[in-house]
N, C-alpha and C. Protein backbone atom coordinates (compact mmCIF):
# COMPACT_ATOMS: atom_id res chain seq x y z
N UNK A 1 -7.48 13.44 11.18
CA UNK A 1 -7.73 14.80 11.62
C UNK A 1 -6.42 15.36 12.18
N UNK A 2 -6.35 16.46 11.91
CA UNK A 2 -4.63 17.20 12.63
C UNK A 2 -5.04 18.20 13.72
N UNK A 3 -4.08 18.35 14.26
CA UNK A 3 -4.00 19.07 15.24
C UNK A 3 -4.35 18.95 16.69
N UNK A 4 -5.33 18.16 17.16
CA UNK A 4 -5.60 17.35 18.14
C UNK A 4 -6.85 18.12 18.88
N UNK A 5 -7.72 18.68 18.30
CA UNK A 5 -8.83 19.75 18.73
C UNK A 5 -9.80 19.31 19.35
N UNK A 6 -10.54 19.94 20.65
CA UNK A 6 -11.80 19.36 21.32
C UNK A 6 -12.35 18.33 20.60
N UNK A 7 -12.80 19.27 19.66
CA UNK A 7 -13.90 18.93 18.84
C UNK A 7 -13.70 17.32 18.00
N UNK A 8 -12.77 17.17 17.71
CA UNK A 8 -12.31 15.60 17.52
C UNK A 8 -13.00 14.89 18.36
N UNK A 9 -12.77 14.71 19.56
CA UNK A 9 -13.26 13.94 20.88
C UNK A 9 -14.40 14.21 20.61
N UNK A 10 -15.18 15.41 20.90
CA UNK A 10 -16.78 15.70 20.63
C UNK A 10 -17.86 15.73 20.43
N UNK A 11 -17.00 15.66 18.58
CA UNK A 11 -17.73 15.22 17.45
C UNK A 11 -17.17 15.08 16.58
N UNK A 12 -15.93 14.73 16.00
CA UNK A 12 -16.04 13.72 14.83
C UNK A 12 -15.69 12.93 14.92
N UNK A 13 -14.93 12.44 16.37
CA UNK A 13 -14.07 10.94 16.33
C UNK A 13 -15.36 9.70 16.78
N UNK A 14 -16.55 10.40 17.64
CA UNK A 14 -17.79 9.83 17.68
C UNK A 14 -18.89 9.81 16.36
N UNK A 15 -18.47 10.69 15.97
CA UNK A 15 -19.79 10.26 14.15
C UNK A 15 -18.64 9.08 13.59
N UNK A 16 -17.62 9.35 13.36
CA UNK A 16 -16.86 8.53 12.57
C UNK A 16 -16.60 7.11 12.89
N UNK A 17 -16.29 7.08 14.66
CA UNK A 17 -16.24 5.72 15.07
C UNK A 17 -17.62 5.12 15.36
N UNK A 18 -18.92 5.79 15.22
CA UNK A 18 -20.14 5.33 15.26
C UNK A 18 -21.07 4.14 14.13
N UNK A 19 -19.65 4.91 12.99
CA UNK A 19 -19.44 4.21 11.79
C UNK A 19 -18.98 2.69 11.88
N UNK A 20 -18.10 2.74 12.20
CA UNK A 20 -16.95 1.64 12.60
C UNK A 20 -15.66 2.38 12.14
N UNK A 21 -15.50 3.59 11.86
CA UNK A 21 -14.42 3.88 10.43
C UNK A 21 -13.65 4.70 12.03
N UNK A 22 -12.28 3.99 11.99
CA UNK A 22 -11.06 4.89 13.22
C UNK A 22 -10.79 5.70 12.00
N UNK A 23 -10.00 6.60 13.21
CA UNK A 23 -9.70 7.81 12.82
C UNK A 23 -8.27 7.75 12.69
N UNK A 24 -7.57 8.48 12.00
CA UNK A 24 -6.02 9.01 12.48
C UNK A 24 -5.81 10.08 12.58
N UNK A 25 -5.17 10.41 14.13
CA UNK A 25 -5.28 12.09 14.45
C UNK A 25 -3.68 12.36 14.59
N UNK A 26 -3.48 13.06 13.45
CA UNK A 26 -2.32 13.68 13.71
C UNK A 26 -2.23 14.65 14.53
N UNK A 27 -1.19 14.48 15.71
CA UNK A 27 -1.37 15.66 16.99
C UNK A 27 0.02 16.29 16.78
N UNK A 28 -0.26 17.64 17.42
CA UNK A 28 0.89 18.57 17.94
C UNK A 28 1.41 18.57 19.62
N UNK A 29 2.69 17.24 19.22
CA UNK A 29 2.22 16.70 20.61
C UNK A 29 3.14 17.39 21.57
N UNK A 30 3.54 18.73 21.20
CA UNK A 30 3.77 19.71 22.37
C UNK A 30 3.13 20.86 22.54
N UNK A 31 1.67 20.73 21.88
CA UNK A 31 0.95 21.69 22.78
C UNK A 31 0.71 21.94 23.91
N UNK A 32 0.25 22.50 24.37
CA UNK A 32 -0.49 22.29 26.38
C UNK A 32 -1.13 22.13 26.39
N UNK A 33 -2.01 20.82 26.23
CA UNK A 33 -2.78 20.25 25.87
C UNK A 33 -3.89 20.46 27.54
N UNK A 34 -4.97 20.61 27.15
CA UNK A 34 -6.09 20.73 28.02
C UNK A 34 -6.17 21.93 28.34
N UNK A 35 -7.46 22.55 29.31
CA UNK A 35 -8.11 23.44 29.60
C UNK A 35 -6.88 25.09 29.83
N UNK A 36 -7.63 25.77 29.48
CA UNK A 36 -8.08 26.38 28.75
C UNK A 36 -8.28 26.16 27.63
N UNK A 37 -7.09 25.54 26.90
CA UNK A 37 -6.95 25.42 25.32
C UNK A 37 -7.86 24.63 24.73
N UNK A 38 -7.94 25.04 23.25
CA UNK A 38 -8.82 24.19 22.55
C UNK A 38 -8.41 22.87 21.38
N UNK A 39 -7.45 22.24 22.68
CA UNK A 39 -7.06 21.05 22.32
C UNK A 39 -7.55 20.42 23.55
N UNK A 40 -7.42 18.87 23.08
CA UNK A 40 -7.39 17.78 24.03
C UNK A 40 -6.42 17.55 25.15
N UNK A 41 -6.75 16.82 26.09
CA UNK A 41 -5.52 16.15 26.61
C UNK A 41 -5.08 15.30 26.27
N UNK A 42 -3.83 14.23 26.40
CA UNK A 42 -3.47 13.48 26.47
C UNK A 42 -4.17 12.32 27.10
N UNK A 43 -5.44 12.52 28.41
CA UNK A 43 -6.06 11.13 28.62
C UNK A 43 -7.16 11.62 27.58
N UNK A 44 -7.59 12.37 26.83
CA UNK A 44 -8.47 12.57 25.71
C UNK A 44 -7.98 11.37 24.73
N UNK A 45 -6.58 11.87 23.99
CA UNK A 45 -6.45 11.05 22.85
C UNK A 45 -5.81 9.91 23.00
N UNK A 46 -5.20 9.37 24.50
CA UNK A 46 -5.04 8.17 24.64
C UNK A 46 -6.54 7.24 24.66
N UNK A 47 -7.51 8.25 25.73
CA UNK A 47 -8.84 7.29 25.40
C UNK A 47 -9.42 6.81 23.80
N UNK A 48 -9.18 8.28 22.74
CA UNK A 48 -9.44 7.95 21.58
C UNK A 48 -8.40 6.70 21.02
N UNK A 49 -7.40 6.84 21.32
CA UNK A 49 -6.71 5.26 20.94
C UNK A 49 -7.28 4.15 21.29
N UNK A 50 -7.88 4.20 22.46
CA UNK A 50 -8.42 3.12 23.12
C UNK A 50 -9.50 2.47 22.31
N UNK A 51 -9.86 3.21 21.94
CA UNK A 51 -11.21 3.21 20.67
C UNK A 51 -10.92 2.86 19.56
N UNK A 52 -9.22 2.21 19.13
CA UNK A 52 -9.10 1.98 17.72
C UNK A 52 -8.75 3.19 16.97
N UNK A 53 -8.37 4.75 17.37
CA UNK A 53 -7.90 5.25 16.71
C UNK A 53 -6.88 5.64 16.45
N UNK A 54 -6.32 5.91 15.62
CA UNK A 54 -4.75 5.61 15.51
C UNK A 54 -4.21 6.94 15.91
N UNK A 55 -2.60 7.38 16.84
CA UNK A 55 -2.48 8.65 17.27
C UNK A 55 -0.72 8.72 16.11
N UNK A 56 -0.86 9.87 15.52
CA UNK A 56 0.57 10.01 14.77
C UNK A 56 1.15 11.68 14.78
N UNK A 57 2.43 11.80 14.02
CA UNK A 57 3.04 12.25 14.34
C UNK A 57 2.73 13.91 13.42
N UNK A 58 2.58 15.10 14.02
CA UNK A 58 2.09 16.04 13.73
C UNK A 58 3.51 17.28 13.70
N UNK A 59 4.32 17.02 13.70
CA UNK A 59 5.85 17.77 14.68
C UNK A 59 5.25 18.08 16.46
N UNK A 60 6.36 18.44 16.99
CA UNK A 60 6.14 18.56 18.20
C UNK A 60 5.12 20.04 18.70
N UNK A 61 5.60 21.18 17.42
CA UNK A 61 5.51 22.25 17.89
C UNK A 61 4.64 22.85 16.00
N UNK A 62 4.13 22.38 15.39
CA UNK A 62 3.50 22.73 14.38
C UNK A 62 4.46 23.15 13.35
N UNK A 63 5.89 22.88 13.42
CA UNK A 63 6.90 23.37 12.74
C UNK A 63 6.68 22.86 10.93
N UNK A 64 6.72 24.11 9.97
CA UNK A 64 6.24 23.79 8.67
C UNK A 64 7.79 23.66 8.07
N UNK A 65 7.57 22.71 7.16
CA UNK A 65 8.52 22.40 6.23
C UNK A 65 8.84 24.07 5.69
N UNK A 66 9.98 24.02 5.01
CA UNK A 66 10.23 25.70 3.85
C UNK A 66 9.88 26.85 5.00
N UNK A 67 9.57 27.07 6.33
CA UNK A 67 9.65 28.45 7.13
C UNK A 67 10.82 28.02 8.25
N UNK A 68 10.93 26.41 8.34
CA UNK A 68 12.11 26.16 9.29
C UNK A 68 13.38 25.78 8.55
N UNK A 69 14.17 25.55 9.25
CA UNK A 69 15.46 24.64 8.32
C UNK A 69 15.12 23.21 8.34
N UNK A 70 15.94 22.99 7.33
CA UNK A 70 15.83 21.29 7.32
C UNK A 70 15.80 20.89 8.61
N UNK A 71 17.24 21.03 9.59
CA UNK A 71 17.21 20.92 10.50
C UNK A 71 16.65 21.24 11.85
N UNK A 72 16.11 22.37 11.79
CA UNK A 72 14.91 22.57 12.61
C UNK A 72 14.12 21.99 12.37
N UNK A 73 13.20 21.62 11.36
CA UNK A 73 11.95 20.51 11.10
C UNK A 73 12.11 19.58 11.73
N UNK A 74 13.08 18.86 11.25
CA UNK A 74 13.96 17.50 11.84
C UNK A 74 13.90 17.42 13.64
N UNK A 75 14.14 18.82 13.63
CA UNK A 75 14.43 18.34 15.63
C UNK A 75 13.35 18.43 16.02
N UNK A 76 12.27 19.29 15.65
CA UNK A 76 11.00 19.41 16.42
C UNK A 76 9.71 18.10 15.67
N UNK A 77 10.16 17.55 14.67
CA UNK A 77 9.78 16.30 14.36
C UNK A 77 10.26 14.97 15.51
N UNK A 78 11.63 14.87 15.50
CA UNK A 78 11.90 14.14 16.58
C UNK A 78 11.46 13.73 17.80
N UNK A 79 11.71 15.60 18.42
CA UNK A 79 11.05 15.87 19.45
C UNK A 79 9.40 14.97 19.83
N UNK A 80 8.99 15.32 18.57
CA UNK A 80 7.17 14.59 19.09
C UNK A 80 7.40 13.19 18.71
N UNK A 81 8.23 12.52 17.91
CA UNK A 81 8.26 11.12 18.09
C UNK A 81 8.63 10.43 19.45
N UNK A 82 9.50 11.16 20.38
CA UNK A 82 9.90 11.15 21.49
C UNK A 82 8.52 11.32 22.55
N UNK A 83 7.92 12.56 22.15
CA UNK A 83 6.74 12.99 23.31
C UNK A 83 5.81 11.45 23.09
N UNK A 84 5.49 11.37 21.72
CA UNK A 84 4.43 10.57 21.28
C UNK A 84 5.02 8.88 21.88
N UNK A 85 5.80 8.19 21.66
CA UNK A 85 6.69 7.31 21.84
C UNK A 85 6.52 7.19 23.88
N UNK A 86 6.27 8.48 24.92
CA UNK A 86 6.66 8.19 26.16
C UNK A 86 4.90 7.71 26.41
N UNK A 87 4.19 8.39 25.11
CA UNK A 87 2.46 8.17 25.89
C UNK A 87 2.24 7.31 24.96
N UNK A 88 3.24 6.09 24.43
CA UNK A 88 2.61 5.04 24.35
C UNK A 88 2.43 4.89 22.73
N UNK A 89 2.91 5.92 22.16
CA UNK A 89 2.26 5.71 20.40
C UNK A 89 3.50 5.51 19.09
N UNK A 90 4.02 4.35 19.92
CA UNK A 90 5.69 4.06 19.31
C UNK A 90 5.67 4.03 17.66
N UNK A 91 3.98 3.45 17.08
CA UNK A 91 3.88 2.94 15.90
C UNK A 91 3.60 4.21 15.27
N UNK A 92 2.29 5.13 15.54
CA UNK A 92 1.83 6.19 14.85
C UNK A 92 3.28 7.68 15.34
N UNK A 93 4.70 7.07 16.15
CA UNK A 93 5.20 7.99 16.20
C UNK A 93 6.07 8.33 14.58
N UNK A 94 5.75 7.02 13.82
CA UNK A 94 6.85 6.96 12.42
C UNK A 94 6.20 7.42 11.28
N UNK A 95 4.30 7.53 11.92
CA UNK A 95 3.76 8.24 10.33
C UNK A 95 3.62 9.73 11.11
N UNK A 96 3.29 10.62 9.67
CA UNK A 96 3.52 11.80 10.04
C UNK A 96 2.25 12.62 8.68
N UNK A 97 2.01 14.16 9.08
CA UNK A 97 1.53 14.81 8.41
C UNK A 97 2.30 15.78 8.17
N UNK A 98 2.49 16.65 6.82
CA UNK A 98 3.53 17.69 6.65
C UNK A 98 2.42 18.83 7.20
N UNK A 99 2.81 19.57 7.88
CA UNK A 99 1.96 21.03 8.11
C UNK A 99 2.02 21.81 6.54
N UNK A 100 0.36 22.48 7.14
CA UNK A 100 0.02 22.58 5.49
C UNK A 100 0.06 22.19 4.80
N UNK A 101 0.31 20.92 4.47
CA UNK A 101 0.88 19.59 2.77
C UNK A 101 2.61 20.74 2.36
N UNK A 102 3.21 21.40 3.11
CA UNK A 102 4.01 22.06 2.43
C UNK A 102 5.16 20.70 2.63
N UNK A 103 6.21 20.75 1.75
CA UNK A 103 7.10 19.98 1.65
C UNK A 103 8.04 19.54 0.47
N UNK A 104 9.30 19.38 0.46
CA UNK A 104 9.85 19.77 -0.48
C UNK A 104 11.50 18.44 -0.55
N UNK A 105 11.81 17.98 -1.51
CA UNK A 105 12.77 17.36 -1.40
C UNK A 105 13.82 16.61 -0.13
N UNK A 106 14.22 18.15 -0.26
CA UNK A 106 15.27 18.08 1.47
C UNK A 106 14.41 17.86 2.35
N UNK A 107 13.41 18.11 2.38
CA UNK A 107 12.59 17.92 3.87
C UNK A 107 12.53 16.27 3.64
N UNK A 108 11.76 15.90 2.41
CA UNK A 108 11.48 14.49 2.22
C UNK A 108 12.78 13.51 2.50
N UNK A 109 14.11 14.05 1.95
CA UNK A 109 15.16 13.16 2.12
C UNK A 109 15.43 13.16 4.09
N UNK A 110 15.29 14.42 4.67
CA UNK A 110 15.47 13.82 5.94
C UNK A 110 14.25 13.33 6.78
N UNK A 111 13.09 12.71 6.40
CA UNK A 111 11.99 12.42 6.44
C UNK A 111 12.59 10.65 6.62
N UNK A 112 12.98 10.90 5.50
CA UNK A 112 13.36 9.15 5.27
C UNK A 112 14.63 8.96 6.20
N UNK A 113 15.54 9.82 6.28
CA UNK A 113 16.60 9.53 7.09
C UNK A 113 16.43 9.40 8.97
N UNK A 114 15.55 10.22 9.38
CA UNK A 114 14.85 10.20 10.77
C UNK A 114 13.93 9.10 10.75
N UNK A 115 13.89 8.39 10.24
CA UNK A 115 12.84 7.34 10.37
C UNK A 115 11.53 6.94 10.09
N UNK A 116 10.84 8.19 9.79
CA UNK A 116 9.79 8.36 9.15
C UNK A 116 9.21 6.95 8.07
N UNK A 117 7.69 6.98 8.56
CA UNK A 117 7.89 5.72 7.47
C UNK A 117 6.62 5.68 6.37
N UNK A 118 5.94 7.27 6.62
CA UNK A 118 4.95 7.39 5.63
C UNK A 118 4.68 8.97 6.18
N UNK A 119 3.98 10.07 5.06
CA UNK A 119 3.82 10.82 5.40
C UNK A 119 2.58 11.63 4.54
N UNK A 120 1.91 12.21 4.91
CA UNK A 120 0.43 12.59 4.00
C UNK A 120 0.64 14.19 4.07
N UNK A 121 0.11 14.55 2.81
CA UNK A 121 0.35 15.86 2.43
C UNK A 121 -1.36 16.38 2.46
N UNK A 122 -1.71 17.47 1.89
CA UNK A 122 -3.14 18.13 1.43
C UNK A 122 -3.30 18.74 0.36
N UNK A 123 -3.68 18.12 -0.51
CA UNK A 123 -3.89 18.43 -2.05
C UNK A 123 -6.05 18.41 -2.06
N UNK A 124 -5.90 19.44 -2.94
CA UNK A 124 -7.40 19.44 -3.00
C UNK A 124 -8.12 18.56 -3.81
N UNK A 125 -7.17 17.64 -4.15
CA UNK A 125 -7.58 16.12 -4.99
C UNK A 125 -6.63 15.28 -4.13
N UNK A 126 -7.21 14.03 -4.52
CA UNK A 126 -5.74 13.19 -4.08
C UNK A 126 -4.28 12.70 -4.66
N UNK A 127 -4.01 11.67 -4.57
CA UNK A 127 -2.66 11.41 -5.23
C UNK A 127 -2.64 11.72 -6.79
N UNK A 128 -2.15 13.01 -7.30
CA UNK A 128 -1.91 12.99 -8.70
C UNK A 128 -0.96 11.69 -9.21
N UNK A 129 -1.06 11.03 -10.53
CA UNK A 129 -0.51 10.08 -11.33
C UNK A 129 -0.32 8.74 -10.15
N UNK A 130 -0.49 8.73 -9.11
CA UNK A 130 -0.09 7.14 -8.15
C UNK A 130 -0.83 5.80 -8.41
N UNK A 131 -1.75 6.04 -9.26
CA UNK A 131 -2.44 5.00 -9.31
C UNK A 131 -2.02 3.98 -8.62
N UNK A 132 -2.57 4.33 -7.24
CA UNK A 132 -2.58 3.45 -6.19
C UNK A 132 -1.38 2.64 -5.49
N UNK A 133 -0.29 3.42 -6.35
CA UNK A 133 1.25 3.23 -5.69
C UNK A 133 2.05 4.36 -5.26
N UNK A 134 1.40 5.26 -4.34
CA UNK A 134 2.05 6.41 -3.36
C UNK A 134 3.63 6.84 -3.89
N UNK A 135 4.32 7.87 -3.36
CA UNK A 135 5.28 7.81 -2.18
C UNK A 135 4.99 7.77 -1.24
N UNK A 136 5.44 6.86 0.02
CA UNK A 136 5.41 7.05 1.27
C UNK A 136 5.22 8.27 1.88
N UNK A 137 5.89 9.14 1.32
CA UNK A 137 6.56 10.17 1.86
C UNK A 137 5.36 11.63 1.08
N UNK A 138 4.33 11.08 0.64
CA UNK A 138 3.61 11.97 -0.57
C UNK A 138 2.28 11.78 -0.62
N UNK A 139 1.28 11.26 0.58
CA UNK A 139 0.59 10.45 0.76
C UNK A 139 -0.78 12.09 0.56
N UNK A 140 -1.64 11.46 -0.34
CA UNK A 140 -2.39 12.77 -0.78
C UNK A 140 -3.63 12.63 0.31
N UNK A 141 -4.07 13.64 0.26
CA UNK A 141 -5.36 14.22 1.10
C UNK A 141 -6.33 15.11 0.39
N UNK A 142 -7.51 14.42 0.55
CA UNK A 142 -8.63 15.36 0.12
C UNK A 142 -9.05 16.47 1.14
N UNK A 143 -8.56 17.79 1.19
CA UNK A 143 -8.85 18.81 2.17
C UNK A 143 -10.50 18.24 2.34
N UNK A 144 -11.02 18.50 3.76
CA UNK A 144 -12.55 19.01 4.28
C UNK A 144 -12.43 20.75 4.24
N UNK A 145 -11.40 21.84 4.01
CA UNK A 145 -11.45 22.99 4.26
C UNK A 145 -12.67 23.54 3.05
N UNK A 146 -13.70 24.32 4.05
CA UNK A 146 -14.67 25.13 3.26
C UNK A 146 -15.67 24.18 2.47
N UNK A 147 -15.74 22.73 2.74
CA UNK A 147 -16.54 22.20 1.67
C UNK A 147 -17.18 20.93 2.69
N UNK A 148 -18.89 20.97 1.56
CA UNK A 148 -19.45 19.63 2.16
C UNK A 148 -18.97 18.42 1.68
N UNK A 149 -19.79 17.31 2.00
CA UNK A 149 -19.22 16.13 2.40
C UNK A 149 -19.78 15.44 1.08
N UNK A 150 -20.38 15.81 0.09
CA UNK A 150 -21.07 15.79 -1.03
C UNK A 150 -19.50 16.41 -2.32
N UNK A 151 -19.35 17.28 -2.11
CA UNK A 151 -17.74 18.07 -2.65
C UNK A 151 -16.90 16.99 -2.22
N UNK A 152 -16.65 16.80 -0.95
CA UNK A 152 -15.43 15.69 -0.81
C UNK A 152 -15.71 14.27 -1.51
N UNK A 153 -16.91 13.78 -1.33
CA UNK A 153 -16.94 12.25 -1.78
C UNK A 153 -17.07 12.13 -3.60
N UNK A 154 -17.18 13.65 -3.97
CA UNK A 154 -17.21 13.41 -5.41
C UNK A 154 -15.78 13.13 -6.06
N UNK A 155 -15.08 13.99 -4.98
CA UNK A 155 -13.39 14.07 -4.90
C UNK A 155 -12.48 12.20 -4.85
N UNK A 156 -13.48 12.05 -3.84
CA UNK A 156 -12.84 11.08 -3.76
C UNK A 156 -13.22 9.65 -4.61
N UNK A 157 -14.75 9.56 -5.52
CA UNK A 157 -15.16 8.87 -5.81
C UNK A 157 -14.07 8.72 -7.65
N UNK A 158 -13.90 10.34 -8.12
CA UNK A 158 -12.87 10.41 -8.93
C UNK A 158 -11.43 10.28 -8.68
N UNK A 159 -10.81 10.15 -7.81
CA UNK A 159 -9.71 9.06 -7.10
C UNK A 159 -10.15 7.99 -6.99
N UNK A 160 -10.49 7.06 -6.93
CA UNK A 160 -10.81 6.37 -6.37
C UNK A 160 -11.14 5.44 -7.99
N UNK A 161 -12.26 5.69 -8.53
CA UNK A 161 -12.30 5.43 -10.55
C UNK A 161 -11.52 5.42 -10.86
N UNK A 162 -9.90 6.37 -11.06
CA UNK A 162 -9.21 6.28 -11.93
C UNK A 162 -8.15 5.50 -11.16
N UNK A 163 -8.36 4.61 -10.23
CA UNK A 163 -6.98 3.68 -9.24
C UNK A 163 -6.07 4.33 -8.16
N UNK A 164 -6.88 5.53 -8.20
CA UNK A 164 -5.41 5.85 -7.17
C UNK A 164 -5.72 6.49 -5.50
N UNK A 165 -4.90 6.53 -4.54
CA UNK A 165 -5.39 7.04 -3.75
C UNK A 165 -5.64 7.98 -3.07
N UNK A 166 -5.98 7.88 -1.59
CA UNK A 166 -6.93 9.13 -1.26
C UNK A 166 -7.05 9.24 0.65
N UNK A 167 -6.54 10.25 0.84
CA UNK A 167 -7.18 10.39 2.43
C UNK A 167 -8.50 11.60 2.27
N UNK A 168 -8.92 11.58 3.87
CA UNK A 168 -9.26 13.09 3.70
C UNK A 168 -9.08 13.26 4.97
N UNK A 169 -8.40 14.64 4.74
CA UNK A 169 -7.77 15.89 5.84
C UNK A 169 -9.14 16.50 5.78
N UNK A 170 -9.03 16.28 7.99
CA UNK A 170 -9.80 16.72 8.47
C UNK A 170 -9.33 17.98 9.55
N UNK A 171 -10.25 18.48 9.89
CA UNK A 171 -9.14 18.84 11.14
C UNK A 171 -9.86 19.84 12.57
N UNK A 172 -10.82 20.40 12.47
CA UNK A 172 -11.93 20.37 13.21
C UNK A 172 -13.60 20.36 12.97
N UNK A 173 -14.14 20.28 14.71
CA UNK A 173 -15.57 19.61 14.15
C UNK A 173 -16.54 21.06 14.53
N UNK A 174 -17.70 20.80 14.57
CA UNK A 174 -18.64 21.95 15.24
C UNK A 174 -20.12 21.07 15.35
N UNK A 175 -20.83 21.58 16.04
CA UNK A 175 -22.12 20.84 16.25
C UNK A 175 -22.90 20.87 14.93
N UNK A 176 -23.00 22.77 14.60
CA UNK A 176 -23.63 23.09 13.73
C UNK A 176 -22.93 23.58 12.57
N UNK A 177 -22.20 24.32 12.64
CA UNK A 177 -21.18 24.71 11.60
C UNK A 177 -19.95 24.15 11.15
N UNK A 178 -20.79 24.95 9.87
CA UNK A 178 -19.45 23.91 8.49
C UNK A 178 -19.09 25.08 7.53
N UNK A 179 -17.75 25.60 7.84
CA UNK A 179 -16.89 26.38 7.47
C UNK A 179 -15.11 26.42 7.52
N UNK A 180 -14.85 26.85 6.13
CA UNK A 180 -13.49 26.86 6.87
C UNK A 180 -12.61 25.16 7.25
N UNK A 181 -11.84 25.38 8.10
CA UNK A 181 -11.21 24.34 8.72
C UNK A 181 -12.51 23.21 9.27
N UNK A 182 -13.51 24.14 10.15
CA UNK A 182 -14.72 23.52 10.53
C UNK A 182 -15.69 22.58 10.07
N UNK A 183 -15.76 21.06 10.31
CA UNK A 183 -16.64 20.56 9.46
C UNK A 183 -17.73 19.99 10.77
N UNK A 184 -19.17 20.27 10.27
CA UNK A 184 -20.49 20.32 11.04
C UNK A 184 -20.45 18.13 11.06
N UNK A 185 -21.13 18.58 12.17
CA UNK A 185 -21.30 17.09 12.51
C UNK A 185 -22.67 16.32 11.22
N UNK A 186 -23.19 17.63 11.26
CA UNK A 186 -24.51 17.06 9.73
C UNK A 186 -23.02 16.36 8.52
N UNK A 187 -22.43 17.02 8.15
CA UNK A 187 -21.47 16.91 7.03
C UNK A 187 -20.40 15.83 7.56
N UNK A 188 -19.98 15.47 8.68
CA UNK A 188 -19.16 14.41 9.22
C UNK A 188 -19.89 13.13 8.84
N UNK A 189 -21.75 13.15 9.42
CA UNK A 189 -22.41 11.86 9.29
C UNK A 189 -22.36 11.62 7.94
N UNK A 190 -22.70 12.58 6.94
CA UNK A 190 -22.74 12.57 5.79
C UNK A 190 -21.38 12.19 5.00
N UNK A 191 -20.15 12.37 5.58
CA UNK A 191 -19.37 11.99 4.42
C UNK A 191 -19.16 10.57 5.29
């Protein structure tokens, strides 16, 4: 799941770990995290670590590949390996999510050069041609945006047949509603 939203804690990191299945929450780990906002805190998603879920690297500040410079990406990537790295998340500070799946060569070459050591994009299928041998750096995602959990697992059941792989990008929850970015806790149990 990205972005580090209530609703993670709520309800989906509890349907999902109810499962046994951890989560990996890619955070924006220089938001201001807690109240007012509708993110977590930091003892939020350290407790969700505590639980087996894995915490990784989101940029510091939501910075997208192709609207920053190489080098801007780069520093505000850093930046949250640093934030992430002081609260403890040295391992999930080296994987990463590209904002929006946007991403492009130069970004990827200094991806690999900062240390980076895997990175997942959002494709509305998963890994085109990988049959089950990635790039690191190219790691596909089945969006949850706008769709049930019936749409995603068909997604993924055809990844999955033809060898290759598959996340799914999540990224917030709702009790009842399933829209949008929003996926309903009915559709969480369900996928």
């Amino acid at each position: 799941a990205d972005d580090g939203f209530l609703a993670v804690r709520d309800v989906g990191a509890p349907v999902f770990n109810s499962y046994g299945v951890p989560m990996t929450l890619y955070v924006i780990a220089d938001r201001p995290y807690g109240p007012p906002a509708n993110y977590m805190t930091w003892a939020d998603i350290n407790r969700l670590a505590g639980k087996g879920n894995s915490i990784c690297n989101h940029t510091a500040n939501h910075t997208q590949a192709g609207t920053a410079t190489v080098d801007e990406w780069a520093s505000d990537t850093m930046l949250a390996m640093d934030i992430l790295k002081s609260q403890g998340h040295d391992a999930g500070a080296l994987h990463f999510a590209w904002v929006q799946g946007v991403r492009s060569k130069p970004y990827v070459d200094r991806a690999k050069q900062i240390g980076l050591l895997s990175a997942r994009t959002v494709l509305s299928r998963g890994v085109y041609g990988s049959y089950g041998v990635p790039s690191p750096y190219d790691i596909g995602g089945i969006s949850s945006t706008g769709r049930t959990a019936a749409q995603m697992l068909a997604d993924i059941d055809l990844e999955v047949g033809r060898g290759a792989d598959c996340t799914c990008v999540l990224h917030d929850f709702h009790a009842t509603t399933n829209d949008g970015l929003i996926m309903s806790r009915a559709e969480a149990t369900a996928l």
